[in-house]
C-alpha atoms as a PDB file:
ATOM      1  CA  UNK A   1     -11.654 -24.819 -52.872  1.00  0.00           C
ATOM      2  CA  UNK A   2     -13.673 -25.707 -50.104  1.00  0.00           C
ATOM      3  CA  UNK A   3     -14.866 -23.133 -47.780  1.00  0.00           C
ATOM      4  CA  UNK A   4     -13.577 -24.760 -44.564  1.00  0.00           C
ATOM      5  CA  UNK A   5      -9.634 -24.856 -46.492  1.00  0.00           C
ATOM      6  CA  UNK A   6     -10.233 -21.029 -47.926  1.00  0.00           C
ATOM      7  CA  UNK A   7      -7.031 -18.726 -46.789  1.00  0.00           C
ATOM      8  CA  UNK A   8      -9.219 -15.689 -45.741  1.00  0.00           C
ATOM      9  CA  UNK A   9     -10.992 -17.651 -42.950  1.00  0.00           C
ATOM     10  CA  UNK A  10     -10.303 -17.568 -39.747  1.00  0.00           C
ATOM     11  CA  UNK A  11     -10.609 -20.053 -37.140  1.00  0.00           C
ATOM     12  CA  UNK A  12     -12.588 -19.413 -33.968  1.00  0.00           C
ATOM     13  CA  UNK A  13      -9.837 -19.238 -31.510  1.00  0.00           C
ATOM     14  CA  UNK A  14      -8.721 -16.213 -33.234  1.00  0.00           C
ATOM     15  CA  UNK A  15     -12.102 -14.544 -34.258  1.00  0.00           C
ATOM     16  CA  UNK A  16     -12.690 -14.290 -30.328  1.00  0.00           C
ATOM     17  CA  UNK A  17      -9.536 -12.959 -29.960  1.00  0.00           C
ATOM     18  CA  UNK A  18      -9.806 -10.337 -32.263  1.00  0.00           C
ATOM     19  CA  UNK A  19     -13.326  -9.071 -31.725  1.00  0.00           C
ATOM     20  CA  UNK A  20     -13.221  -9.864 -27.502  1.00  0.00           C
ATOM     21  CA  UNK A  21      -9.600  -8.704 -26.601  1.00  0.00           C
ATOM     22  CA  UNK A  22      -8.659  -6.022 -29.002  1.00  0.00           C
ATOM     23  CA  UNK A  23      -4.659  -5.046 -29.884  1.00  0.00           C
ATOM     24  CA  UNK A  24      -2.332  -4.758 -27.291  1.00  0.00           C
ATOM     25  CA  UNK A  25      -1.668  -1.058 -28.535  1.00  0.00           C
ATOM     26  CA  UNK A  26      -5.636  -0.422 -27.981  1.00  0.00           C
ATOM     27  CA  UNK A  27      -5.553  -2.359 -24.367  1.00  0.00           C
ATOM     28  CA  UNK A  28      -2.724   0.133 -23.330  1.00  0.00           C
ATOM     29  CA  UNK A  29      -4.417   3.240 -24.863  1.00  0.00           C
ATOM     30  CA  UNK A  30      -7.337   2.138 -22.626  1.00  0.00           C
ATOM     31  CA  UNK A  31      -5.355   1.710 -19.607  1.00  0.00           C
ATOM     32  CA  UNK A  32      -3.572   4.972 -20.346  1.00  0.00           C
ATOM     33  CA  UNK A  33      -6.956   6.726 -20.610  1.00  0.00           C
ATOM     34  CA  UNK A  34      -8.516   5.546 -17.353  1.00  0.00           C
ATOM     35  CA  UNK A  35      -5.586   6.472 -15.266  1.00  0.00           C
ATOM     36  CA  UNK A  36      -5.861   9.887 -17.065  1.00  0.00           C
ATOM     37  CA  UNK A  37      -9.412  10.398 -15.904  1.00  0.00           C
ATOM     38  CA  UNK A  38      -9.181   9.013 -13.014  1.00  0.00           C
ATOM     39  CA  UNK A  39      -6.226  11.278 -12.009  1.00  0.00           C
ATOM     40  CA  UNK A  40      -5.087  14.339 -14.251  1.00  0.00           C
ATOM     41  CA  UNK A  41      -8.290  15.036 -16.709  1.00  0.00           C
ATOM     42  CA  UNK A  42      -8.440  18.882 -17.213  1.00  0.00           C
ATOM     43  CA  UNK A  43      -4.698  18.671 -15.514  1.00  0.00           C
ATOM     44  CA  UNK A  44      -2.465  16.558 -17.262  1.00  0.00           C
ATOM     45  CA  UNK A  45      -2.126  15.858 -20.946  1.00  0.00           C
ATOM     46  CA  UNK A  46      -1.878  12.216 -21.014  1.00  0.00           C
ATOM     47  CA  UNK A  47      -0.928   9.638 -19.090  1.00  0.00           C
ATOM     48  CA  UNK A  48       1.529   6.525 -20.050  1.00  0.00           C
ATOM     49  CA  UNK A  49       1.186   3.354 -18.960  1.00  0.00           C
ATOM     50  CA  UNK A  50       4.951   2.228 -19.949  1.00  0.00           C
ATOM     51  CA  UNK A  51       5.575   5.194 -17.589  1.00  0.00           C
ATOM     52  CA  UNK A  52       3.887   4.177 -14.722  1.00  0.00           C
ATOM     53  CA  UNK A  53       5.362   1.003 -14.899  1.00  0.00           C
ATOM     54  CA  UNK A  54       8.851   2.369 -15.035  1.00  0.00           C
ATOM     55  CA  UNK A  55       8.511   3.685 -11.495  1.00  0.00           C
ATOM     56  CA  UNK A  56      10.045   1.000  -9.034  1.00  0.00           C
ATOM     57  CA  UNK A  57       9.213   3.141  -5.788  1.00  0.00           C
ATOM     58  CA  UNK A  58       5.635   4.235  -5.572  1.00  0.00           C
ATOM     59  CA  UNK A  59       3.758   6.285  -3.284  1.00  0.00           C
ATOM     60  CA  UNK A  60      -0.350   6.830  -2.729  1.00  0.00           C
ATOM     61  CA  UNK A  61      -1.808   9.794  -4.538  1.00  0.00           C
ATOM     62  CA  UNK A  62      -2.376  12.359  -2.171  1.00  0.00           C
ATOM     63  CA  UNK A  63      -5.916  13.842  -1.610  1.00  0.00           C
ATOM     64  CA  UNK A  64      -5.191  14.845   2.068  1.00  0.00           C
ATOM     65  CA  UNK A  65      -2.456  17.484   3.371  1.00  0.00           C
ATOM     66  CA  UNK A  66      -0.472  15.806   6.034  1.00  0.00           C
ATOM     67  CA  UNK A  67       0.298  19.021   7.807  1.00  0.00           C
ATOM     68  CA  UNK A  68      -2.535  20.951   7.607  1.00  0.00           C
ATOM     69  CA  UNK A  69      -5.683  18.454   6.808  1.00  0.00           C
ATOM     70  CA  UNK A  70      -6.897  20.005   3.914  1.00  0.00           C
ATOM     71  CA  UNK A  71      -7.426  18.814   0.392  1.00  0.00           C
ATOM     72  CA  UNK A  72      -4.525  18.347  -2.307  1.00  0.00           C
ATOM     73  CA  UNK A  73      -5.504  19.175  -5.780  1.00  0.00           C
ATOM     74  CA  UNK A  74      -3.133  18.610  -8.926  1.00  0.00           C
ATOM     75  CA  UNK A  75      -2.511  21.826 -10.374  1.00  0.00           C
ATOM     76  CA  UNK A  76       0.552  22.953 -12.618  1.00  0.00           C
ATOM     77  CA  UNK A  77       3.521  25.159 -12.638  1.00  0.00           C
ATOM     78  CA  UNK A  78       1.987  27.985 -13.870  1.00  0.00           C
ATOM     79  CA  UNK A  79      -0.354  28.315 -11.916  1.00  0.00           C
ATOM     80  CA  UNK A  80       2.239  27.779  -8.568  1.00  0.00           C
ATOM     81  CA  UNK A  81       5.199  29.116 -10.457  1.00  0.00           C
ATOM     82  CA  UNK A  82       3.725  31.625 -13.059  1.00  0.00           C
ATOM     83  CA  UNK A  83       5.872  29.769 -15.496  1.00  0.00           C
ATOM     84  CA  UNK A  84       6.652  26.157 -16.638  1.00  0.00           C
ATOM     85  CA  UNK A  85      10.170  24.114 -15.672  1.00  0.00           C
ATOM     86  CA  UNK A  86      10.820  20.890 -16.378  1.00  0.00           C
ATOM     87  CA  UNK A  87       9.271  18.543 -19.150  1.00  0.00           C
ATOM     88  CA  UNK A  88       6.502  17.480 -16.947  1.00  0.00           C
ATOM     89  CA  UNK A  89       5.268  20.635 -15.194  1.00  0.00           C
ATOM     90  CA  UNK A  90       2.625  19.308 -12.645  1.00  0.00           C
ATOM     91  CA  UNK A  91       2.370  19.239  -8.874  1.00  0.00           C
ATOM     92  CA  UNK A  92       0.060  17.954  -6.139  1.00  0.00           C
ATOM     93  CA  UNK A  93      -0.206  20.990  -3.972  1.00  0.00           C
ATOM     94  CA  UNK A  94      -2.222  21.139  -0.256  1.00  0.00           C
ATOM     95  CA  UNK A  95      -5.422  24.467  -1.499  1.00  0.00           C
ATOM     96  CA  UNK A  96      -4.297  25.915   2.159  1.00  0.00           C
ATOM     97  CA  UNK A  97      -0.924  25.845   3.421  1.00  0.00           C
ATOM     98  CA  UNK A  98       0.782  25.391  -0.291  1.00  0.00           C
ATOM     99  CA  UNK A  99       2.782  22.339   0.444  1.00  0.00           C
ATOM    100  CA  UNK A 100       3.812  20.673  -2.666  1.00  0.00           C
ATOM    101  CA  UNK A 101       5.278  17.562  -4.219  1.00  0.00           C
ATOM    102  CA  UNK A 102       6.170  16.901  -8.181  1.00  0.00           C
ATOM    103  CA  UNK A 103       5.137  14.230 -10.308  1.00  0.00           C
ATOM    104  CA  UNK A 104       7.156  11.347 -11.826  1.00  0.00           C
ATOM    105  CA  UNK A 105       7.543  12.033 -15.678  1.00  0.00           C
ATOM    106  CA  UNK A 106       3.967  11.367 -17.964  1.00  0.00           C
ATOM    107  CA  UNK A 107       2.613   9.490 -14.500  1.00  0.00           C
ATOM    108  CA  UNK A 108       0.080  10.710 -12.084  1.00  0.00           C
ATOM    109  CA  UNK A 109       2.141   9.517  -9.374  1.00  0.00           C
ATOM    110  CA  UNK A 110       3.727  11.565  -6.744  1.00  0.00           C
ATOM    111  CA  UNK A 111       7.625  11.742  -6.682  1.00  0.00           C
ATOM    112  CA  UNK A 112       7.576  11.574  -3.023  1.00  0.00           C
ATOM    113  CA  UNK A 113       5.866  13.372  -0.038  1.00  0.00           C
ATOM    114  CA  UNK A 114       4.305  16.850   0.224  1.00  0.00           C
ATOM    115  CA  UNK A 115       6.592  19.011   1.737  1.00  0.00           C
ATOM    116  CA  UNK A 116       6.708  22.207   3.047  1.00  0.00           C
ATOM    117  CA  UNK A 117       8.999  25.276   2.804  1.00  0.00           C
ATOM    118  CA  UNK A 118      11.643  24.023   5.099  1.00  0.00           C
ATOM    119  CA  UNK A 119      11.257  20.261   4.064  1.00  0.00           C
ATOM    120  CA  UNK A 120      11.331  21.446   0.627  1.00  0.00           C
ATOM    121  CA  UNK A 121      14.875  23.637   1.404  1.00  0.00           C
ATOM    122  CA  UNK A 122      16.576  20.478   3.246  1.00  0.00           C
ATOM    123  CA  UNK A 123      15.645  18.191   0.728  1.00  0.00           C
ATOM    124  CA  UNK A 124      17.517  20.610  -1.621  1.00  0.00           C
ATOM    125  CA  UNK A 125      20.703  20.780   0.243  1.00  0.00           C
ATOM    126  CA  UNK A 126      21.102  16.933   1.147  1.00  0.00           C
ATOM    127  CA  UNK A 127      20.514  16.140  -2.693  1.00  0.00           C
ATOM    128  CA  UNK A 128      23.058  18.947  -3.342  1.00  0.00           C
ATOM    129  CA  UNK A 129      25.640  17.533  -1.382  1.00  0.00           C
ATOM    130  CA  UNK A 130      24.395  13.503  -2.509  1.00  0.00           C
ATOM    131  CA  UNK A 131      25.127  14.902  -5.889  1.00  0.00           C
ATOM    132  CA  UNK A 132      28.568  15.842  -5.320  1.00  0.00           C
ATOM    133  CA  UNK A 133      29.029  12.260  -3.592  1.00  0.00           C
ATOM    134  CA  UNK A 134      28.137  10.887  -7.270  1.00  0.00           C
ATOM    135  CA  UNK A 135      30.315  13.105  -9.185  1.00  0.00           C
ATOM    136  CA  UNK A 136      33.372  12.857  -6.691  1.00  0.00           C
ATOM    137  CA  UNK A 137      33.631   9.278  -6.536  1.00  0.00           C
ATOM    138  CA  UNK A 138      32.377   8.254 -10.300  1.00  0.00           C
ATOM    139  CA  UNK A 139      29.235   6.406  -8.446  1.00  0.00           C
ATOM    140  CA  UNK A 140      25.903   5.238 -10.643  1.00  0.00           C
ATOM    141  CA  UNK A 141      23.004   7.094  -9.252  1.00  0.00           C
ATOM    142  CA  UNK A 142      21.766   3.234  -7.904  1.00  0.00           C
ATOM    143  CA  UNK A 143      24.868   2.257  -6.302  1.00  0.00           C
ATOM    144  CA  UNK A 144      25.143   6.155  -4.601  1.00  0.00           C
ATOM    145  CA  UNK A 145      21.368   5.539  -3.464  1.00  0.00           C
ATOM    146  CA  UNK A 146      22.606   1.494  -2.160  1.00  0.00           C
ATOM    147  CA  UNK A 147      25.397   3.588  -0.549  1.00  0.00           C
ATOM    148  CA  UNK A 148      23.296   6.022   0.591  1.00  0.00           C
ATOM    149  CA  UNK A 149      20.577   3.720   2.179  1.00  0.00           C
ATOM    150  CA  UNK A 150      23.215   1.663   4.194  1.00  0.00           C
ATOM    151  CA  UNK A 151      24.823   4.557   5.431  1.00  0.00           C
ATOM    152  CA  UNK A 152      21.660   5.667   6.852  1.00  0.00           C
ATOM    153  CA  UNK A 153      20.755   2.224   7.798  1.00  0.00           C
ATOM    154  CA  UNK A 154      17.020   2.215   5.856  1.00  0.00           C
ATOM    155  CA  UNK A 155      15.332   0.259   3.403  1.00  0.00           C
ATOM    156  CA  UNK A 156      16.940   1.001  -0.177  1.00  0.00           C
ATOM    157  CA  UNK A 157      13.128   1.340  -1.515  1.00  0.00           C
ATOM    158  CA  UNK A 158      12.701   4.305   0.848  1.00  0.00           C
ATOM    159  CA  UNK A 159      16.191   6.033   0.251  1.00  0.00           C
ATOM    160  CA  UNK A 160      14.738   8.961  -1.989  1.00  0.00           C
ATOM    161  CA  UNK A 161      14.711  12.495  -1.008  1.00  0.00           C
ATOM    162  CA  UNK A 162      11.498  13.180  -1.808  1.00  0.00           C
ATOM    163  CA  UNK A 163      10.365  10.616   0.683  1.00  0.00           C
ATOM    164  CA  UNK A 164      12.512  11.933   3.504  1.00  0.00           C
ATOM    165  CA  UNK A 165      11.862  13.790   6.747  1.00  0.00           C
ATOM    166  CA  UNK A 166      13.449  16.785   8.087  1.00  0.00           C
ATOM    167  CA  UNK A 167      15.425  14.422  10.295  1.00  0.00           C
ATOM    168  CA  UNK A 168      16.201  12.173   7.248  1.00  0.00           C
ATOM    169  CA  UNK A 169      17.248  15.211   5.093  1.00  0.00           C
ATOM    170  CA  UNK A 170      19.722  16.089   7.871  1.00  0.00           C
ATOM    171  CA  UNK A 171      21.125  12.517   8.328  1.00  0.00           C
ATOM    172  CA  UNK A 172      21.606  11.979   4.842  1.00  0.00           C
ATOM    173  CA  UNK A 173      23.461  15.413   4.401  1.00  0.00           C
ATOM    174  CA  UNK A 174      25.742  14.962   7.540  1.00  0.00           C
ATOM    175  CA  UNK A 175      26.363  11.087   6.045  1.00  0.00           C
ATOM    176  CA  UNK A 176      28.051  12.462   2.526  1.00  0.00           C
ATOM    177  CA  UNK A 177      29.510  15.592   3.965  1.00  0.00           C
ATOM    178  CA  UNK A 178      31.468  13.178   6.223  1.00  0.00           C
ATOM    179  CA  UNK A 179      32.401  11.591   3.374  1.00  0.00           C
ATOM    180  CA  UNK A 180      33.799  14.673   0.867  1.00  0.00           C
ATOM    181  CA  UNK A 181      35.364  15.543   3.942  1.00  0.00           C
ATOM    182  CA  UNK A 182      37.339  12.348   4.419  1.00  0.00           C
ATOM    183  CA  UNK A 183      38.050  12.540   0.473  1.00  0.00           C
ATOM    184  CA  UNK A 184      39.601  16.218   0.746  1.00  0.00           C
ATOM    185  CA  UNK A 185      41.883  15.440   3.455  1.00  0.00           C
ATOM    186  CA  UNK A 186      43.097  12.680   1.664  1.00  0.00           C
ATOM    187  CA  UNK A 187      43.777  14.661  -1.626  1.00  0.00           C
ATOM    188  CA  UNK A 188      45.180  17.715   1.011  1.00  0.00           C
ATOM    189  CA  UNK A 189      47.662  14.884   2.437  1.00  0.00           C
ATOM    190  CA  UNK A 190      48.391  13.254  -1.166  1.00  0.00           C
ATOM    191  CA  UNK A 191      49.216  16.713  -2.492  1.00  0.00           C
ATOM    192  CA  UNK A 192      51.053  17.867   0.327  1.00  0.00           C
ATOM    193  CA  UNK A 193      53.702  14.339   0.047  1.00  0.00           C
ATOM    194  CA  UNK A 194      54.028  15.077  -3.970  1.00  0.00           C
ATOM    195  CA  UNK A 195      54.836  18.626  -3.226  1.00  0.00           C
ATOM    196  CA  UNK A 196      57.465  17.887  -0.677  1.00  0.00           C
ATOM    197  CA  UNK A 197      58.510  15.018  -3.131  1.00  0.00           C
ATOM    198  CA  UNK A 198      59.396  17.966  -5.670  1.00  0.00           C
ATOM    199  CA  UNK A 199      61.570  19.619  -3.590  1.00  0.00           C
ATOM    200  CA  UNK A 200      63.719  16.946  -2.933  1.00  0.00           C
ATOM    201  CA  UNK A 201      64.267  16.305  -6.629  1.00  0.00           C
ATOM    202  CA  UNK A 202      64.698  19.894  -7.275  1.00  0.00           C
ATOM    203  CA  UNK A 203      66.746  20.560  -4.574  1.00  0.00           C
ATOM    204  CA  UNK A 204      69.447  17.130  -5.676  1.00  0.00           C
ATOM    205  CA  UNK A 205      69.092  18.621  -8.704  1.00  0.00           C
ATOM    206  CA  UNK A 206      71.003  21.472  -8.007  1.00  0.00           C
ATOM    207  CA  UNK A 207      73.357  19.621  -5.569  1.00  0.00           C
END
């Protein structure tokens, strides 16, 4: 058998693709280990590319407090919390006036804004009463945040609650406690016809 016809050789097309390019599973491992030095080495544990890619909304990493000026360092729940919640227990948190913001699952990347005490406690309430919106009317979490973001008449990439203002937080709260309200009256008014329904029957029952 002549060399050029031999089944172990390989043609040059695929030689340089072998020794230039490497695997796709060593490409990503690269990728995955530049964005972890870049952004969480001595921090974070790893970093995953698939991750980062899974995040439709992103924001800048921030390196500068937006209240205060100083520098934002990554840093983890222990050390903010003195104990770990959450699978991915990492924050970006301002070294003077503590304002903080989580991270998006194995990513570097911020799930929003920082935010300070009282951003941090009206973000809480309005995604409190959000919540309820989902469970009340059997919503997906996209079509409650498409719901959401026309209610409040803003883009639908911007409708997150980690992203919102004080103002925001407030809007978006008023916006689906209007809208439990509406749904409890209706169930008060609904309940209050079959209940008067009941006595009729009962009462030409007994005539």
């Amino acid at each position: 058998m002549s060399i050029m016809n031999h089944p172990n050789r390989h043609n040059d097309k695929d030689m340089r693709r072998r020794s230039g390019r490497g695997t796709m599973r060593q490409r990503t491992q690269h990728m995955e280990h530049r964005l972890w030095v870049r952004y969480g080495k001595g921090v974070l544990p790893y970093v995953k590319k698939y991750a980062v890619k899974r995040v439709k909304d992103t924001l800048p990493v921030p390196t500068e407090c937006r209240y205060c000026g100083a520098a934002v360092s990554l840093t983890t729940h222990q050390v903010v919390f003195g104990g770990s919640y959450g699978p991915w227990p990492y924050v970006y948190q301002c070294d003077a006036c503590h304002a903080r913001i989580g991270l998006h699952p194995e990513t570097h990347l911020p799930l929003g804004t920082l935010a300070n005490k009282p951003l941090r406690m009206a973000r809480s309430e309005g995604k409190a009463h959000f919540l309820k919106v989902i469970s009340r009317f059997g919503m997906s979490r996209d079509d409650a945040y498409r719901w959401l973001s026309i209610q409040m008449d803003i883009p639908l990439r911007e409708c997150h609650f980690a992203w919102f203002d004080l103002k925001q937080c407030a809007h978006a709260e008023s916006v689906c406690r209007e809208a439990l309200e509406r749904t409890a009256s209706a169930q008060h008014c609904a309940t209050r016809e079959l209940n008067r329904c009941r006595q009729l029957l009962t009462c030409s029952a007994h005539q």
